[in-house]
C-alpha atoms as a PDB file:
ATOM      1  CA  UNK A   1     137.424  99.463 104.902  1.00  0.00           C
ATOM      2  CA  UNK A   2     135.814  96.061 104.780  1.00  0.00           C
ATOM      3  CA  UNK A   3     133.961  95.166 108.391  1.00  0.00           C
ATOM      4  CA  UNK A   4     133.312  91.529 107.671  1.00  0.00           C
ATOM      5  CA  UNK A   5     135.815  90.538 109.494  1.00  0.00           C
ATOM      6  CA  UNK A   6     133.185  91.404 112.416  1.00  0.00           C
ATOM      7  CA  UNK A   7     131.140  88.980 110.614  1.00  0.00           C
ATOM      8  CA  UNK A   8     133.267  86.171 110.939  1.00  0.00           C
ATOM      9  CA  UNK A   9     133.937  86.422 114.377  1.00  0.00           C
ATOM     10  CA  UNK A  10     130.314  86.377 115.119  1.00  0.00           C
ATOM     11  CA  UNK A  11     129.728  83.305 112.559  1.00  0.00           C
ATOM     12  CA  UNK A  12     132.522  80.956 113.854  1.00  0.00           C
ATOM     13  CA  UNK A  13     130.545  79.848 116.689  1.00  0.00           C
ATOM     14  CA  UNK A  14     128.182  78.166 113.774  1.00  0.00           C
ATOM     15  CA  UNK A  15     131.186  77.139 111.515  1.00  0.00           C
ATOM     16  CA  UNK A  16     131.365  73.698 113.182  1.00  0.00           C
ATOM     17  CA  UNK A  17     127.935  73.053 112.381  1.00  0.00           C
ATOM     18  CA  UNK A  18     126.997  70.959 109.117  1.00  0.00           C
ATOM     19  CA  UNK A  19     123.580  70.565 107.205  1.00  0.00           C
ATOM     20  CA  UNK A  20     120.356  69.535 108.963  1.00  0.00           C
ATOM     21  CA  UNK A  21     121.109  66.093 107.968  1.00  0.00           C
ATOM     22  CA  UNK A  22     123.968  63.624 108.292  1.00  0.00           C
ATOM     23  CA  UNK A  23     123.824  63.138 104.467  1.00  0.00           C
ATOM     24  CA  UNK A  24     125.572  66.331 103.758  1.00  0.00           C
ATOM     25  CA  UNK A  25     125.880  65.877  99.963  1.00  0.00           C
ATOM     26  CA  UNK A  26     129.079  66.950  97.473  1.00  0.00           C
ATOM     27  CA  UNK A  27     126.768  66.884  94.631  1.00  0.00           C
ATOM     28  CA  UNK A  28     123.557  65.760  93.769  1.00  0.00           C
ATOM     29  CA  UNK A  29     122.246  62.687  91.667  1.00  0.00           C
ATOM     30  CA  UNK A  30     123.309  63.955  88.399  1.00  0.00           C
ATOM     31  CA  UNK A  31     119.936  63.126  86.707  1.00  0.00           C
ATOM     32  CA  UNK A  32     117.821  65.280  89.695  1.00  0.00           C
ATOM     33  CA  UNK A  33     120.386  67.882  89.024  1.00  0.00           C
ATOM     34  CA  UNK A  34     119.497  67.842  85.526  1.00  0.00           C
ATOM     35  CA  UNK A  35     116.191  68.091  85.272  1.00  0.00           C
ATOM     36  CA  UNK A  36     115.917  71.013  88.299  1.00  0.00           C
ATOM     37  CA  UNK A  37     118.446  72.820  86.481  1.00  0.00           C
ATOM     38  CA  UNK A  38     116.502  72.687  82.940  1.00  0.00           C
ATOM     39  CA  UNK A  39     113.548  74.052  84.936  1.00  0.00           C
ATOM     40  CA  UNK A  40     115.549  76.810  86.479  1.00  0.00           C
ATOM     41  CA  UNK A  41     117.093  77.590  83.278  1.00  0.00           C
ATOM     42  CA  UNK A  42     114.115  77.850  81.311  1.00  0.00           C
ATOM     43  CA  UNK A  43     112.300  79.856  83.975  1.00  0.00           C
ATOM     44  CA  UNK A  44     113.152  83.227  85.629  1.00  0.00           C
ATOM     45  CA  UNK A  45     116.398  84.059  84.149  1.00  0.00           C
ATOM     46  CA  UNK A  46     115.782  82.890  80.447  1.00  0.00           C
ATOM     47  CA  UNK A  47     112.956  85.153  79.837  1.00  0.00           C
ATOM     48  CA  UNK A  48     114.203  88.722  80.389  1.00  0.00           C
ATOM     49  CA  UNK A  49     118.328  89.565  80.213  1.00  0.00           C
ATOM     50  CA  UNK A  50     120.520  91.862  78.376  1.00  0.00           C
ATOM     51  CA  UNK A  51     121.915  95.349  79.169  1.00  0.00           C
ATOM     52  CA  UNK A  52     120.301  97.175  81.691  1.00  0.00           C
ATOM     53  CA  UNK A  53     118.324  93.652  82.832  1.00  0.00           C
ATOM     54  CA  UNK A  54     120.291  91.003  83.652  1.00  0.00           C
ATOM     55  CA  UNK A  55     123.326  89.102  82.153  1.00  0.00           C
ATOM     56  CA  UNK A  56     122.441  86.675  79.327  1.00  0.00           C
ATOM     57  CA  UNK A  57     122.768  82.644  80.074  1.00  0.00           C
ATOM     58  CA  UNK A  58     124.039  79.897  79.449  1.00  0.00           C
ATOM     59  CA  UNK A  59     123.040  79.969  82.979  1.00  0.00           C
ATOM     60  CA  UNK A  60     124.560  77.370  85.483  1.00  0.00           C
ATOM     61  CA  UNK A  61     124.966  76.094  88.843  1.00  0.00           C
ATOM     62  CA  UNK A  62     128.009  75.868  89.599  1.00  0.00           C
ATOM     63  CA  UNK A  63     131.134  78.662  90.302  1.00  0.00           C
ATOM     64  CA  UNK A  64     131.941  80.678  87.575  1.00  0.00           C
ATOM     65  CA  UNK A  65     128.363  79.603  85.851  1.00  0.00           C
ATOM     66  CA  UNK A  66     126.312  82.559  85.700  1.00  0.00           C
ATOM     67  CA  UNK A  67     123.276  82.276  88.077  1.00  0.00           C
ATOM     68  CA  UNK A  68     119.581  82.394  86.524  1.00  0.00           C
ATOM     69  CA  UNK A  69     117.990  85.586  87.408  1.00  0.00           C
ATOM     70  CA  UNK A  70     115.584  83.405  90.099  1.00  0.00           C
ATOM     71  CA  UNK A  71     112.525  85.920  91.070  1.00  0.00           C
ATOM     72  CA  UNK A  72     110.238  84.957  94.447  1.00  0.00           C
ATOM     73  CA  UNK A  73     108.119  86.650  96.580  1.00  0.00           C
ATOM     74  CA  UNK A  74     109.167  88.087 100.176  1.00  0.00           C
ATOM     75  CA  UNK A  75     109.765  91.229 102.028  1.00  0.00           C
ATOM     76  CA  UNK A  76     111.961  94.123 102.144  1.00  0.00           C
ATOM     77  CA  UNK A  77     112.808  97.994 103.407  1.00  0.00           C
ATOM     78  CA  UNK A  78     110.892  99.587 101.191  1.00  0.00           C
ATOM     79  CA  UNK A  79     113.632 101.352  99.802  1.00  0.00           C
ATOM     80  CA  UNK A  80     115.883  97.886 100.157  1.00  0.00           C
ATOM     81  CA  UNK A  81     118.878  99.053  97.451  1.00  0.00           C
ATOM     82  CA  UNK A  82     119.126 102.768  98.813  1.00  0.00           C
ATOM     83  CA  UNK A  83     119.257 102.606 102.849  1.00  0.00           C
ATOM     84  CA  UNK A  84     122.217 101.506 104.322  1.00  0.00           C
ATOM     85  CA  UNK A  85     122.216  98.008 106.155  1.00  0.00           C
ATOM     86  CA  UNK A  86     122.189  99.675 109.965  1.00  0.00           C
ATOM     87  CA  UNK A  87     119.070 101.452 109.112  1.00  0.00           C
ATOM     88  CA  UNK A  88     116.950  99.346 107.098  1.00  0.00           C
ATOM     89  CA  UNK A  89     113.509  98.426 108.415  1.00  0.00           C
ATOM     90  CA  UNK A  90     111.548  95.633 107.154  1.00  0.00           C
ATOM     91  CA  UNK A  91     108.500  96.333 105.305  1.00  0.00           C
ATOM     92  CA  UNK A  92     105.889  93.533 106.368  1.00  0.00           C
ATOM     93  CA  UNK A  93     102.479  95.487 105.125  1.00  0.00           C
ATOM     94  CA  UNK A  94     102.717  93.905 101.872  1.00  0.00           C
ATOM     95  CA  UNK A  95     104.597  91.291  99.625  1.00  0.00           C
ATOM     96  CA  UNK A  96     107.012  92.212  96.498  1.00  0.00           C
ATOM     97  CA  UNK A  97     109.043  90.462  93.806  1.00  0.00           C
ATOM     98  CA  UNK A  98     112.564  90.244  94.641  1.00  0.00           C
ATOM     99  CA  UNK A  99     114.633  89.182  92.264  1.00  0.00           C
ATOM    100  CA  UNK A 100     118.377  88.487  91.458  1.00  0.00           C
ATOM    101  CA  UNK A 101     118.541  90.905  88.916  1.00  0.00           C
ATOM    102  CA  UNK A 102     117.320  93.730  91.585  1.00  0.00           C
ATOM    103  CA  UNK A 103     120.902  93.480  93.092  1.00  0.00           C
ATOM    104  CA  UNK A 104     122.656  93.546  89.216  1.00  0.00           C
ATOM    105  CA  UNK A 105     120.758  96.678  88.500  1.00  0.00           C
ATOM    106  CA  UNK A 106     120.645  98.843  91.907  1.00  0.00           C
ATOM    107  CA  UNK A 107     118.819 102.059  91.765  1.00  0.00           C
ATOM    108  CA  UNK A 108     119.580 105.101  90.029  1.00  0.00           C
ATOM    109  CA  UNK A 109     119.318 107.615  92.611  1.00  0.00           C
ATOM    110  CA  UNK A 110     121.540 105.854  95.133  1.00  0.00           C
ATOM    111  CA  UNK A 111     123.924 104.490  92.334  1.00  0.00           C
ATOM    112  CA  UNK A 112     126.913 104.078  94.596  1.00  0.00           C
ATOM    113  CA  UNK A 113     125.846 102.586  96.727  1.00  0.00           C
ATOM    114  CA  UNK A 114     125.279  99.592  94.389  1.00  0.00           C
ATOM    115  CA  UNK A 115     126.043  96.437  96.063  1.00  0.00           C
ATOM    116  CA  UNK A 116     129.153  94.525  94.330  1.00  0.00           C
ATOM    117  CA  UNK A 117     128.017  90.565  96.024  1.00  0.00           C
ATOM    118  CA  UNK A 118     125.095  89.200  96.487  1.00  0.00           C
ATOM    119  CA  UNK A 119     124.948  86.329  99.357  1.00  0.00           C
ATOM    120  CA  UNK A 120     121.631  84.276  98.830  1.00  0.00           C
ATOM    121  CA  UNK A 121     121.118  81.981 101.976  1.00  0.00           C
ATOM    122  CA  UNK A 122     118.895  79.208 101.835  1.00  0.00           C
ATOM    123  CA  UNK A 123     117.511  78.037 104.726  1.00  0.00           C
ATOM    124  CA  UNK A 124     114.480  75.899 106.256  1.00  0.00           C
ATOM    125  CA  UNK A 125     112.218  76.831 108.954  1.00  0.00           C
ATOM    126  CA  UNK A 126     113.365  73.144 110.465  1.00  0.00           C
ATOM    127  CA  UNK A 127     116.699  73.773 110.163  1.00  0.00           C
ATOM    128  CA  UNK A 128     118.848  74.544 113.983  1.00  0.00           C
ATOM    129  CA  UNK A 129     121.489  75.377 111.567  1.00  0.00           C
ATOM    130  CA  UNK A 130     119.067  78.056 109.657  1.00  0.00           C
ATOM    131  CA  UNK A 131     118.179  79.710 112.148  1.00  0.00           C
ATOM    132  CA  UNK A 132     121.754  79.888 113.866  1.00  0.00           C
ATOM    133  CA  UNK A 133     122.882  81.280 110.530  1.00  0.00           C
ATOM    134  CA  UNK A 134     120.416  83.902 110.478  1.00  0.00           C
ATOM    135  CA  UNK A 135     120.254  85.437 114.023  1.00  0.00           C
ATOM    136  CA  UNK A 136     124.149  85.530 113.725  1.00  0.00           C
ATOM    137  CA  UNK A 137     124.344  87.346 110.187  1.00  0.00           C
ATOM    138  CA  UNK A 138     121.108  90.094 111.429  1.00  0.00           C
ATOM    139  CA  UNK A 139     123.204  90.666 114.513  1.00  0.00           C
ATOM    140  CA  UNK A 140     126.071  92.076 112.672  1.00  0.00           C
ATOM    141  CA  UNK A 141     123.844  93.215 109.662  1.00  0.00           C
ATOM    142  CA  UNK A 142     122.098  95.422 112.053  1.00  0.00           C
ATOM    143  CA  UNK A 143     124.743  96.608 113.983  1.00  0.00           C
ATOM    144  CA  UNK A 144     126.232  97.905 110.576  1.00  0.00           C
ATOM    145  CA  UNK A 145     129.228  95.720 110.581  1.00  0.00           C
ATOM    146  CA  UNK A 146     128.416  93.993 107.605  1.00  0.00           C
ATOM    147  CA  UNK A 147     130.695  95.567 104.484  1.00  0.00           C
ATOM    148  CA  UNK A 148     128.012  98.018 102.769  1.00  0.00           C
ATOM    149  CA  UNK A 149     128.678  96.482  99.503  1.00  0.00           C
ATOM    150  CA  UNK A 150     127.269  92.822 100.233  1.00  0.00           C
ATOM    151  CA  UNK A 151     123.689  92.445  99.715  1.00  0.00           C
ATOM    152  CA  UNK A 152     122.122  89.560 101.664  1.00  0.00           C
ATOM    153  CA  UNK A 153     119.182  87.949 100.564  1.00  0.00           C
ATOM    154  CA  UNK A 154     117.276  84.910 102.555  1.00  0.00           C
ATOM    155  CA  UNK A 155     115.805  82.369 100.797  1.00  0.00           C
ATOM    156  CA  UNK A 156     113.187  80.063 102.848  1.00  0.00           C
ATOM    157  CA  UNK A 157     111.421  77.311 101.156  1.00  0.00           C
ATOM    158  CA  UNK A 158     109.719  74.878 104.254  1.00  0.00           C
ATOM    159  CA  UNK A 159     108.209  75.887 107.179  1.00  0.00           C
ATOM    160  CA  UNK A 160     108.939  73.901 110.649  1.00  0.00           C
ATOM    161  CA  UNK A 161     107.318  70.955 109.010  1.00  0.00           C
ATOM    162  CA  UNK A 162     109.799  69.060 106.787  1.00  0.00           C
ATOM    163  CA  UNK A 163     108.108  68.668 103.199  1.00  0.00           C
ATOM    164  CA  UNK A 164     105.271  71.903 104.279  1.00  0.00           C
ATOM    165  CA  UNK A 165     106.772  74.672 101.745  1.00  0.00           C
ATOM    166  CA  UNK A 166     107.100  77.924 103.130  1.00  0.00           C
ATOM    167  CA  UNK A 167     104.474  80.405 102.280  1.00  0.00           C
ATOM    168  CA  UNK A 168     104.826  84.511 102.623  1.00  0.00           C
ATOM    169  CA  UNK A 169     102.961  83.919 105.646  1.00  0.00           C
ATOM    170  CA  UNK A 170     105.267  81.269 106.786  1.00  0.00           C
ATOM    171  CA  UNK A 171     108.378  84.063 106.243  1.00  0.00           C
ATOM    172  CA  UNK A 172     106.914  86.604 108.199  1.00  0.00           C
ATOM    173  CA  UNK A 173     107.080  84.286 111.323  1.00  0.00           C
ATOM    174  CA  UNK A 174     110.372  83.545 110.530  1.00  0.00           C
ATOM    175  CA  UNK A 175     111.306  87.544 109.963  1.00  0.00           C
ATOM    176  CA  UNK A 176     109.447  88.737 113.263  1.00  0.00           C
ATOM    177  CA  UNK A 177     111.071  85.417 114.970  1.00  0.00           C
ATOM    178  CA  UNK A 178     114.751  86.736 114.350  1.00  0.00           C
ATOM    179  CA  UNK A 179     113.911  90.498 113.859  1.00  0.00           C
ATOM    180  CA  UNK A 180     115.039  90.523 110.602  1.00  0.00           C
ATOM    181  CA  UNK A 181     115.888  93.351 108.470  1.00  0.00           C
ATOM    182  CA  UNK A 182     117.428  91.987 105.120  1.00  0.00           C
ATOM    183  CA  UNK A 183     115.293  91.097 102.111  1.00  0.00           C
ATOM    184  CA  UNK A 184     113.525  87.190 102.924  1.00  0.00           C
ATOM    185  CA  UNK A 185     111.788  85.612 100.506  1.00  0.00           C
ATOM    186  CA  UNK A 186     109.371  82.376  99.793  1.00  0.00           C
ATOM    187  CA  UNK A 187     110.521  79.511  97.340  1.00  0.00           C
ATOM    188  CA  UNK A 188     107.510  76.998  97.849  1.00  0.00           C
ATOM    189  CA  UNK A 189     108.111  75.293  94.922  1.00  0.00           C
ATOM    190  CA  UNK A 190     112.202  74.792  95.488  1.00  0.00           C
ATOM    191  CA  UNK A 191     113.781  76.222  92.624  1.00  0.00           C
ATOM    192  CA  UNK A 192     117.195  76.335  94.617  1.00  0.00           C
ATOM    193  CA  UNK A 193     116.981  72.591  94.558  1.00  0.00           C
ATOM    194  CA  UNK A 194     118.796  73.255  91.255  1.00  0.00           C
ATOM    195  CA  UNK A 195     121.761  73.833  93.375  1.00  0.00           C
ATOM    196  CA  UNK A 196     121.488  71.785  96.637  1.00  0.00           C
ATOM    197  CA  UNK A 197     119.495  68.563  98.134  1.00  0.00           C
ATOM    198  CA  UNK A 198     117.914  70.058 100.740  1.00  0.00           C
ATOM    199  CA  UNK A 199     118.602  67.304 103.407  1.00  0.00           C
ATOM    200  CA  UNK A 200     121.598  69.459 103.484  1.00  0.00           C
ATOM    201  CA  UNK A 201     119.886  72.392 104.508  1.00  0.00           C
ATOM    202  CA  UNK A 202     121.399  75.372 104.581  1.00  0.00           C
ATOM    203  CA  UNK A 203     123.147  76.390 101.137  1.00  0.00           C
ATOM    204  CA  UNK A 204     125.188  79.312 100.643  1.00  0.00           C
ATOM    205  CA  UNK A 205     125.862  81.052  97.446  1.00  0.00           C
ATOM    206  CA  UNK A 206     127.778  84.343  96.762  1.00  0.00           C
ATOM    207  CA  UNK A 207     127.166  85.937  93.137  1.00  0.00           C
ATOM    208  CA  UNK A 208     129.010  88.495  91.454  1.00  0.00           C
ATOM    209  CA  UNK A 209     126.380  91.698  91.340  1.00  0.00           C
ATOM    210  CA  UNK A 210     127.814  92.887  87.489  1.00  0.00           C
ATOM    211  CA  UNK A 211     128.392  89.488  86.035  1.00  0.00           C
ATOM    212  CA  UNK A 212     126.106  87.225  87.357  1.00  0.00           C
ATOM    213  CA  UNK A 213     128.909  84.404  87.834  1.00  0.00           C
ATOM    214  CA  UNK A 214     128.388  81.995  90.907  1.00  0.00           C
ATOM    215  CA  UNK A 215     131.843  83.154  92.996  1.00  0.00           C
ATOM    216  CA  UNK A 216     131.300  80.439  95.738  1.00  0.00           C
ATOM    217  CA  UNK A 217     128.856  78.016  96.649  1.00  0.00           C
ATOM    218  CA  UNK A 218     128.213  75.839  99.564  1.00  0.00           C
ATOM    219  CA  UNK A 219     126.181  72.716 101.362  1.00  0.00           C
ATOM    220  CA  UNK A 220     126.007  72.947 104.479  1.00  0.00           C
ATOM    221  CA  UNK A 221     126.687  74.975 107.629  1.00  0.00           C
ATOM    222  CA  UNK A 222     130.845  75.619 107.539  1.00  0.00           C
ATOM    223  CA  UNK A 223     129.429  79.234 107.642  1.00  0.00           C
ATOM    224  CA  UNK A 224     132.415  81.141 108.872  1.00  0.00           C
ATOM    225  CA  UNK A 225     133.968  79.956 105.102  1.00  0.00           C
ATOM    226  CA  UNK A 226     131.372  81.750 103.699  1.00  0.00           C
ATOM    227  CA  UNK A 227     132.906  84.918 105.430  1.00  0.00           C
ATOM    228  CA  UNK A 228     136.122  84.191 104.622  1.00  0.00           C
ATOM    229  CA  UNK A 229     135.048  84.062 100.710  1.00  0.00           C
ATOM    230  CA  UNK A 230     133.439  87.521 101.520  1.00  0.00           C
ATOM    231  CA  UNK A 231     136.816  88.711 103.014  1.00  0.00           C
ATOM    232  CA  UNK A 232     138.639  87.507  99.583  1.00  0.00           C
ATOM    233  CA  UNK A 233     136.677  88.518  97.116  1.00  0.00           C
ATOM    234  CA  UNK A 234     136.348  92.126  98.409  1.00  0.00           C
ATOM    235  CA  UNK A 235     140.280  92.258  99.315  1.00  0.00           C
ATOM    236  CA  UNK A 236     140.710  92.131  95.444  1.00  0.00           C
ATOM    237  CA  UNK A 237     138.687  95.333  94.961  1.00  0.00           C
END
């Protein structure tokens, strides 16, 4: 039985927020969008795919586009894909890879409890939005109300200081700040500004774990939509 549901209710109280700036966007200046996206696409995701890795491109930005297999550095339970969301505990002593494809693959000795969505949230340490996202989604995520088959991955890429990018150091303030126990990761150099001008901090993206395909994507903070998507897809299951 799905327990978002739980999730929304504790997210609505953030749905009427919007990005961290007035300029929310609808899409970005097609010629920035371009040239992040041929970065992203030649990157992470181009290098290493196939069965067993990670889907194959084209890769794409957009819903239904398959996402690049984006790789950054952050912070996880140690055993992140085997312990159940209620339980995990957030491994600070040292920093891993964590990767897109980790979610696609899973781990062999815990295979069912392979996660079928991924939700990557992107978020800024200067961001009132951000951090309202966060503390609201760890509530529930820690509480074990969160459906067991939705991964959540954070994605920070500034620190309090607009333009400062976020640093591992930088996302262990922000974990021990919000007691977080979901994977968080760095992006310094803002490889999700393939998908999103960050003036309209936070972004939202749910991907398919098998396929790879972008199943919703957002600007802004309407974040109780994001649940709703959550509550769709898995009601087709």
């Amino acid at each position: 039985m799905s327990r978002i549901p739980h999730l929304l209710a504790s997210i609505v109280a953030v749905a009427v927020l919007v990005g961290c700036s007035d300029d929310v966007e609808k899409t970005k200046d097609a010629a920035v969008v371009d040239m992040a996206f041929h970065d992203l696409a030649a990157g992470d995701g181009a290098a290493a795919c196939g069965s067993g890795i990670y889907p194959c491109g084209p890769y794409g930005v957009q819903v239904g586009d398959v996402a690049a297999n984006l790789a950054f550095m952050g912070f996880s339970d140690d055993d992140n894909q085997c312990t159940d969301h209620k339980d995990k505990v957030m491994d600070l002593s040292k920093a891993r890879q964590i990767a897109f494809a980790d979610w696609h693959v899973g781990d062999a000795s815990c295979a069912a409890k392979k996660k079928d969505l991924l939700w990557v949230m992107v978020s800024a340490g200067w961001c009132v939005p951000c951090q309202a996202e966060v503390q609201s989604t760890q509530k529930e995520f820690g509480a074990g109300a969160v459906d067991a088959r939705l991964g959540i991955l954070n994605i920070v890429f500034e620190t309090k200081s607009h333009g400062e990018p976020a640093d591992t150091n930088f996302v262990k303030t922000w974990i021990n700040t919000f007691k977080l126990t979901f994977p968080v990761v760095a992006d310094p150099s803002f490889k999700m500004g393939a998908y999103f001008n960050k003036k309209a901090t936070p972004f939202n993206m749910l991907v398919e774990t098998k396929t790879g395909k972008v199943y919703y994507r957002q600007v802004g903070g309407a974040i109780s939509v994001v649940g709703q998507k959550i509550t769709e897809f898995f009601s087709k299951k």
